[in-house]
PDB file of N, CA and C in Angstrom:
ATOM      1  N   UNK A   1     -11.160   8.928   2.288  1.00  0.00           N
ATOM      2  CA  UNK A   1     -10.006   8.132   1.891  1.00  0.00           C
ATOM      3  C   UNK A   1      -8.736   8.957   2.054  1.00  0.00           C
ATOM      4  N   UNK A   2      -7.833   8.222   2.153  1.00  0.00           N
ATOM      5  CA  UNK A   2      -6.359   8.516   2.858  1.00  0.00           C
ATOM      6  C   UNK A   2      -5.174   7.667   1.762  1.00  0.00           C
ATOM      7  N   UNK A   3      -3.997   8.470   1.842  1.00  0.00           N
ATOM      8  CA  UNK A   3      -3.245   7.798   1.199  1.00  0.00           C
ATOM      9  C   UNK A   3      -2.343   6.491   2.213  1.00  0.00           C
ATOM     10  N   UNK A   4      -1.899   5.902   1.549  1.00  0.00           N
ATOM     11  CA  UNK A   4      -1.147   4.631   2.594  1.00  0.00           C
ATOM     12  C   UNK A   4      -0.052   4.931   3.514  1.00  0.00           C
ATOM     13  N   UNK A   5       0.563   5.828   2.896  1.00  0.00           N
ATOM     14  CA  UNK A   5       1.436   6.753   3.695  1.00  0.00           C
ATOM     15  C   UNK A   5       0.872   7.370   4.750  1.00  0.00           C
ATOM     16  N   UNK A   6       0.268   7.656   5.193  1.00  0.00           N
ATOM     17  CA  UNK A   6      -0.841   8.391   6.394  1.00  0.00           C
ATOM     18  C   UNK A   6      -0.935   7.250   7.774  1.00  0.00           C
ATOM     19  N   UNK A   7      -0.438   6.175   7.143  1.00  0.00           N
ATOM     20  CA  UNK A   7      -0.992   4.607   8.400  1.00  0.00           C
ATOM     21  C   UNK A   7       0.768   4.580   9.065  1.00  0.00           C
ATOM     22  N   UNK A   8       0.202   4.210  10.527  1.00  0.00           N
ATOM     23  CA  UNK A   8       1.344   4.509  10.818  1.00  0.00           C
ATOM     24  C   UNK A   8       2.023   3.027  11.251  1.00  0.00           C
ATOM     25  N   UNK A   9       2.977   2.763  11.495  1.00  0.00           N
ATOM     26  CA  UNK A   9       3.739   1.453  11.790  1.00  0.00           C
ATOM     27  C   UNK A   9       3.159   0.728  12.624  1.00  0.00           C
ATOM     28  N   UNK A  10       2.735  -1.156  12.219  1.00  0.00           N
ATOM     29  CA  UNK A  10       2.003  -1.993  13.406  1.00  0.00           C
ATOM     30  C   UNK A  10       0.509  -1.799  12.707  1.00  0.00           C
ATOM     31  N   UNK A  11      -0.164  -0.907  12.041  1.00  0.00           N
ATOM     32  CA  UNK A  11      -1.163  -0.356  11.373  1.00  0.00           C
ATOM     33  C   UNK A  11      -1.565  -1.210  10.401  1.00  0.00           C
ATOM     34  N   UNK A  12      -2.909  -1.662  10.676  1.00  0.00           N
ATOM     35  CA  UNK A  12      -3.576  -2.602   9.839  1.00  0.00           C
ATOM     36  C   UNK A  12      -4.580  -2.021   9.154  1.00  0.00           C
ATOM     37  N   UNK A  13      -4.688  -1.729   7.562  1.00  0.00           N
ATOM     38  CA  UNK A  13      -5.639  -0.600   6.936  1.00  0.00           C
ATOM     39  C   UNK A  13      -6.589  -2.005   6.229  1.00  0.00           C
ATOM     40  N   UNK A  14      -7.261  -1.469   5.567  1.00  0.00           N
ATOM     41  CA  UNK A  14      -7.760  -1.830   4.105  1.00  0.00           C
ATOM     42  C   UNK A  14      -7.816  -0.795   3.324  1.00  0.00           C
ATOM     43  N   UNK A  15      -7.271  -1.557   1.720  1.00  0.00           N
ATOM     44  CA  UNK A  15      -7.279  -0.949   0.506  1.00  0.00           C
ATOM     45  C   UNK A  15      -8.555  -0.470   0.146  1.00  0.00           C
ATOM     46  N   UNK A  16      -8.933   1.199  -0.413  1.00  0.00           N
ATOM     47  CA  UNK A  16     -10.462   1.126  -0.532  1.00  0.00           C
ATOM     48  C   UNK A  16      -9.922   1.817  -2.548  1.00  0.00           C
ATOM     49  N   UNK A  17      -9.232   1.900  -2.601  1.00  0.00           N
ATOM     50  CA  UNK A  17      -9.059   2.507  -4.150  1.00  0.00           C
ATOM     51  C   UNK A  17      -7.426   2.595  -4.776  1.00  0.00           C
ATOM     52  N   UNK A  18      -6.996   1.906  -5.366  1.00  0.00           N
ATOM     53  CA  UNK A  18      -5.721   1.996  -6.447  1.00  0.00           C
ATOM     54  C   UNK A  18      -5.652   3.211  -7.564  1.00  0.00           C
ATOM     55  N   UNK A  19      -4.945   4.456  -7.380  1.00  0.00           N
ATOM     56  CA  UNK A  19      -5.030   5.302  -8.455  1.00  0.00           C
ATOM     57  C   UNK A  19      -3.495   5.346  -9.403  1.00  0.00           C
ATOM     58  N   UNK A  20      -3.801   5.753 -10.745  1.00  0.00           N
ATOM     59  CA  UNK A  20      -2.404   6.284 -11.255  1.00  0.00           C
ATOM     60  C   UNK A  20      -2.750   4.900 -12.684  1.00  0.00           C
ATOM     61  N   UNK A  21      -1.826   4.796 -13.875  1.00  0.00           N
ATOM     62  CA  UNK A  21      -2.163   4.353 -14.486  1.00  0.00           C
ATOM     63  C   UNK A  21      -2.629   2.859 -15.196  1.00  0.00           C
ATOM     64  N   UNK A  22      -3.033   2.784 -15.695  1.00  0.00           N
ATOM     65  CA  UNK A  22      -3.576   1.010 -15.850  1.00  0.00           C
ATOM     66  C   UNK A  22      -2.885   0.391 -15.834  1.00  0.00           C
ATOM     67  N   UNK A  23      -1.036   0.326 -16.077  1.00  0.00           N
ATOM     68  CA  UNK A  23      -0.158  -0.595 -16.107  1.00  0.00           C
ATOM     69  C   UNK A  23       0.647  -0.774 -14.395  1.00  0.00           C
ATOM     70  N   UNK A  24       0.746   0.597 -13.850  1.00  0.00           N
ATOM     71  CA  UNK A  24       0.643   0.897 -12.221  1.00  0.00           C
ATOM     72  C   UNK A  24      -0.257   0.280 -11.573  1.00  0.00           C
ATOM     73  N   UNK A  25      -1.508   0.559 -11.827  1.00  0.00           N
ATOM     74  CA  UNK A  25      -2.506  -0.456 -11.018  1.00  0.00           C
ATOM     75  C   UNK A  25      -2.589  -2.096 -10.966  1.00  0.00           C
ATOM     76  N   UNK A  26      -2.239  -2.099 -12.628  1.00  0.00           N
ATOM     77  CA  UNK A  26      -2.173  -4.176 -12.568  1.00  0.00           C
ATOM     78  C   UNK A  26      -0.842  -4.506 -11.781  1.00  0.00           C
ATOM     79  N   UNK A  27       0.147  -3.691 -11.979  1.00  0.00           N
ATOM     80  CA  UNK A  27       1.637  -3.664 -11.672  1.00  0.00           C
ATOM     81  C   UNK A  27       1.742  -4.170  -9.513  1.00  0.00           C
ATOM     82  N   UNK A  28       0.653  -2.834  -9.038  1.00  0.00           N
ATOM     83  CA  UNK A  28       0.538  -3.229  -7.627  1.00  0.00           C
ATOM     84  C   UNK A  28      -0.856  -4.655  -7.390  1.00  0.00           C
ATOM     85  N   UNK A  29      -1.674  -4.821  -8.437  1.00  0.00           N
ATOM     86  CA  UNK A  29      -2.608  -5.903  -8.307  1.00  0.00           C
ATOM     87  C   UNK A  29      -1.549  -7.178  -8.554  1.00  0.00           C
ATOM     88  N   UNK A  30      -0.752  -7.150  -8.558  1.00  0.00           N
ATOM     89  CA  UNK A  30       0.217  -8.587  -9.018  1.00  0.00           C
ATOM     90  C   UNK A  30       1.022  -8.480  -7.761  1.00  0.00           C
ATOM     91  N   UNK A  31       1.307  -7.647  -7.219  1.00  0.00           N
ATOM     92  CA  UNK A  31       1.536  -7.772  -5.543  1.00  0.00           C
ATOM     93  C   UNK A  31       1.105  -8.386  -4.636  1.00  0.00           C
ATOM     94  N   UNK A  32      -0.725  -7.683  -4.764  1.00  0.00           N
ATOM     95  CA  UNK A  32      -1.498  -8.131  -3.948  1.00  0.00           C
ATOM     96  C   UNK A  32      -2.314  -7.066  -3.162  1.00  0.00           C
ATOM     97  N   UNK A  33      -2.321  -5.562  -3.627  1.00  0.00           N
ATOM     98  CA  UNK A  33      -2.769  -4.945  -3.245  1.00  0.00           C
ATOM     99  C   UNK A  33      -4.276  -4.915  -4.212  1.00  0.00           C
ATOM    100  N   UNK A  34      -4.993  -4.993  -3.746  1.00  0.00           N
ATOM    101  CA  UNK A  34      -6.551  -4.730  -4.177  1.00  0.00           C
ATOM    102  C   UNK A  34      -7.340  -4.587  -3.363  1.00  0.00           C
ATOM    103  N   UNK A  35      -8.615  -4.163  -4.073  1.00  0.00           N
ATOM    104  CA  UNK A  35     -10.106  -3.346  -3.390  1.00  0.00           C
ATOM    105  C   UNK A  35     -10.452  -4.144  -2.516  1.00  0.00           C
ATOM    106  N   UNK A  36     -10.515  -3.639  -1.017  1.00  0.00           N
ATOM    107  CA  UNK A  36     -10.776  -4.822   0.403  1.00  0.00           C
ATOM    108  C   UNK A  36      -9.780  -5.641   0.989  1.00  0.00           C
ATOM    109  N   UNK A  37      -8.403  -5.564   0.210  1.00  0.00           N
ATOM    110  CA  UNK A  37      -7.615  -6.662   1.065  1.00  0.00           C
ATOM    111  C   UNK A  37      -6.820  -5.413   2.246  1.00  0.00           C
ATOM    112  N   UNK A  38      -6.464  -6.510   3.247  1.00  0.00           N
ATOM    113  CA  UNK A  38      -5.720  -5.917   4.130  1.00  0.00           C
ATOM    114  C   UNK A  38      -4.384  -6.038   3.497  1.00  0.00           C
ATOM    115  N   UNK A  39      -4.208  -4.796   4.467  1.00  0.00           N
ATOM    116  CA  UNK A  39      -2.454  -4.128   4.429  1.00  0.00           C
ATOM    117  C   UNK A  39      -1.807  -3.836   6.022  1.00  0.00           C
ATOM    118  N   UNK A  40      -1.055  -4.541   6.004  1.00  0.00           N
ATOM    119  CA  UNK A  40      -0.488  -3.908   7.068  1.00  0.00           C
ATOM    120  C   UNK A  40       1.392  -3.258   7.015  1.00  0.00           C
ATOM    121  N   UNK A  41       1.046  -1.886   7.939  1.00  0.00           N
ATOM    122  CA  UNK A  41       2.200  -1.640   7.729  1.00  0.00           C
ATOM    123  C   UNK A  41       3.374  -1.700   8.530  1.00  0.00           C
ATOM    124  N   UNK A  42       4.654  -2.182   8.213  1.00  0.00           N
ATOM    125  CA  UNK A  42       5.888  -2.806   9.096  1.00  0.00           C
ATOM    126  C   UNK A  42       6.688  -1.465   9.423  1.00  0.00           C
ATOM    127  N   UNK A  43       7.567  -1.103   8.554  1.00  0.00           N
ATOM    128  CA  UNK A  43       7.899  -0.030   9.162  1.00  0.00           C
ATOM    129  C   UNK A  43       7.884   1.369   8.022  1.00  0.00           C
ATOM    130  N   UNK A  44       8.208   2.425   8.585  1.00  0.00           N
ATOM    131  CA  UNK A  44       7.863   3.468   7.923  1.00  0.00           C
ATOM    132  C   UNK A  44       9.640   4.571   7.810  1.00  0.00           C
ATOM    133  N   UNK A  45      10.058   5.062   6.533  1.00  0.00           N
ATOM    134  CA  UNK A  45      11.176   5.547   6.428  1.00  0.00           C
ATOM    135  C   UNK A  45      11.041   6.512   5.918  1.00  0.00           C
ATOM    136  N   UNK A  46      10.998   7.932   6.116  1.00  0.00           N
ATOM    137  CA  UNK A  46      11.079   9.118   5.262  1.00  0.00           C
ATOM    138  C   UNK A  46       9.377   8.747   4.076  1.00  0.00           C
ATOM    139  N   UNK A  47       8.616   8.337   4.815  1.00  0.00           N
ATOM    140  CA  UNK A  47       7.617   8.351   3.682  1.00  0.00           C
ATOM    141  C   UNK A  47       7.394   6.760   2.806  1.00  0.00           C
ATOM    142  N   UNK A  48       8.746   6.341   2.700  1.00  0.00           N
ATOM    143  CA  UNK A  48       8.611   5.308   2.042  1.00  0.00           C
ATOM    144  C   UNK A  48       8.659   4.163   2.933  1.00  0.00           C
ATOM    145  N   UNK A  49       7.692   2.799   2.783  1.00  0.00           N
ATOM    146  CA  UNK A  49       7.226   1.865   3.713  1.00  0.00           C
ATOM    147  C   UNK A  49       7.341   0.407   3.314  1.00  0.00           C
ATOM    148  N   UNK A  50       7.385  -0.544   3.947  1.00  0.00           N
ATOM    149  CA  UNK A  50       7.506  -1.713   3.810  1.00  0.00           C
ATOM    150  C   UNK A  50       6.282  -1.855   4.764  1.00  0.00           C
ATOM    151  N   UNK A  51       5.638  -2.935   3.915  1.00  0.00           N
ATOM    152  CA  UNK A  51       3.926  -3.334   4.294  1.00  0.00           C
ATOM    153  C   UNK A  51       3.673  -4.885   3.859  1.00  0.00           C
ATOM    154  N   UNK A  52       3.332  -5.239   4.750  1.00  0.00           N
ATOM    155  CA  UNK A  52       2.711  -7.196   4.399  1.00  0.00           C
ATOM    156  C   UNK A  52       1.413  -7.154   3.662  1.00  0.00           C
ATOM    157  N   UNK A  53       1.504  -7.883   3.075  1.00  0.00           N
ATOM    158  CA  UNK A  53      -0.075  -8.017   2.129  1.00  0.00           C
ATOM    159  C   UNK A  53      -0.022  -9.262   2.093  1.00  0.00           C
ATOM    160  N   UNK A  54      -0.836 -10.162   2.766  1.00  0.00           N
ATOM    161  CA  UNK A  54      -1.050 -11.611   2.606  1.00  0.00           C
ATOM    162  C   UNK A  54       0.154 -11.849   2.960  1.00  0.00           C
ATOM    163  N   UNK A  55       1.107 -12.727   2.201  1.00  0.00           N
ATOM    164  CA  UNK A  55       2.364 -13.746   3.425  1.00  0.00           C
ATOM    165  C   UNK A  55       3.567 -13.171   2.830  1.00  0.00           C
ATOM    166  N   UNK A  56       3.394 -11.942   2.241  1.00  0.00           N
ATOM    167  CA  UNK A  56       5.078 -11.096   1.747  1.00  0.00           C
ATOM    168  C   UNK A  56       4.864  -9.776   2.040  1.00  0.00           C
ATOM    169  N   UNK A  57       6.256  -9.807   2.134  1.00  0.00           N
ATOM    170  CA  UNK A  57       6.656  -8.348   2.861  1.00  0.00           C
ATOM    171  C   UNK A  57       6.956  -7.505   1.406  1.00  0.00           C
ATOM    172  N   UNK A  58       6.312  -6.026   1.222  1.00  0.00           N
ATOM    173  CA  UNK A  58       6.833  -5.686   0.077  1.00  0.00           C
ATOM    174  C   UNK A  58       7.130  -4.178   0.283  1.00  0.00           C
ATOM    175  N   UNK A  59       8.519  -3.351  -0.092  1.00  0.00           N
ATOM    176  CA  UNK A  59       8.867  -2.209  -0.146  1.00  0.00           C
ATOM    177  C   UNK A  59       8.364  -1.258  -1.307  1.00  0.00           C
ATOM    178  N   UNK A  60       7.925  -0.369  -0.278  1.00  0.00           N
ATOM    179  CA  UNK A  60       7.185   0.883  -1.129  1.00  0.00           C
ATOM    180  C   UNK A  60       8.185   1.983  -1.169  1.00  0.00           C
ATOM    181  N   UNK A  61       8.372   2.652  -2.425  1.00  0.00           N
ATOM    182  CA  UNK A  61       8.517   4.453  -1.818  1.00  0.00           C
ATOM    183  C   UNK A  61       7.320   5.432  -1.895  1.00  0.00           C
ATOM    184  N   UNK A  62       7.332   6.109  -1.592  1.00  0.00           N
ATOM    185  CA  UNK A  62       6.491   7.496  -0.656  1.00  0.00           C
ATOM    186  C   UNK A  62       5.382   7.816  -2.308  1.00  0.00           C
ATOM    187  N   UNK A  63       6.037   7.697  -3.464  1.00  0.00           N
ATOM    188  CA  UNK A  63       5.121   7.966  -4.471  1.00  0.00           C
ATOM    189  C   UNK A  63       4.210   6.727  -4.806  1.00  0.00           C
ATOM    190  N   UNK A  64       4.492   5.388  -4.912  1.00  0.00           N
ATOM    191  CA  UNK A  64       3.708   4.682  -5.160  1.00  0.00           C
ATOM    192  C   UNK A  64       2.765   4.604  -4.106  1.00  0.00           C
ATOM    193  N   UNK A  65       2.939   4.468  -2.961  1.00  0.00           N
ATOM    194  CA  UNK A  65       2.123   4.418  -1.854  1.00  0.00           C
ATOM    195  C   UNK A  65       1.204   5.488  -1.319  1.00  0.00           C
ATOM    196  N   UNK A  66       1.450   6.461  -1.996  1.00  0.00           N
ATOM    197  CA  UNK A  66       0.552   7.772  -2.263  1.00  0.00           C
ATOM    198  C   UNK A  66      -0.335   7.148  -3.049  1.00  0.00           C
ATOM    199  N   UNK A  67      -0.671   6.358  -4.263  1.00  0.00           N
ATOM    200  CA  UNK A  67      -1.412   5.828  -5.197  1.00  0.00           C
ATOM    201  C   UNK A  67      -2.335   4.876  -4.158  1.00  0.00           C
ATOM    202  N   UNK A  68      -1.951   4.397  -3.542  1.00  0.00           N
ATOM    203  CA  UNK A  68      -2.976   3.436  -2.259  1.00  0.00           C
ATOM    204  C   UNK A  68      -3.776   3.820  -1.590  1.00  0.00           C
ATOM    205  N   UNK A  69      -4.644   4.172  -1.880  1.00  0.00           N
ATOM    206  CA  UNK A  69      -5.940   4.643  -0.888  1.00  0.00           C
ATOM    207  C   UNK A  69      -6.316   3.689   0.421  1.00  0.00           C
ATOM    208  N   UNK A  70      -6.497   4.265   1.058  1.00  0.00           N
ATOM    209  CA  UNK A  70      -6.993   3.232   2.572  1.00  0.00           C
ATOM    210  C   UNK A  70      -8.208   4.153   2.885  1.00  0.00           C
TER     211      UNK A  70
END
């Protein structure tokens, strides 16, 4: 496993693990990031990323998206 930050732009992963704390994890599960869904990522800035999950586009920075395992 890899952090989400590691996928590079056009990059279609799956989620294999959410880390960091229980209110962080429900916090990105109300997004739409969870165990098996696809992610794909749009573009990539200094680390921090904007990624589609199902039919929305959603902006990451470089620490939460470290928490995303692929």
């Amino acid at each position: 496993m890899m952090p989400l930050t590691i996928a590079k732009a056009e990059e279609t992963v799956t989620v294999r693990k959410i880390s960091g704390k229980d209110d962080v994890r429900q916090h990105l599960a109300e997004l739409g990031f969870v165990v098996d869904s696809a992610v794909t990522v749009v573009s990539e800035i200094g680390g921090n990323l904007i990624v589609q999950v199902k039919d929305s586009r959603i902006a990451l920075d470089k620490s939460m998206a470290n928490r995303i395992m692929i």
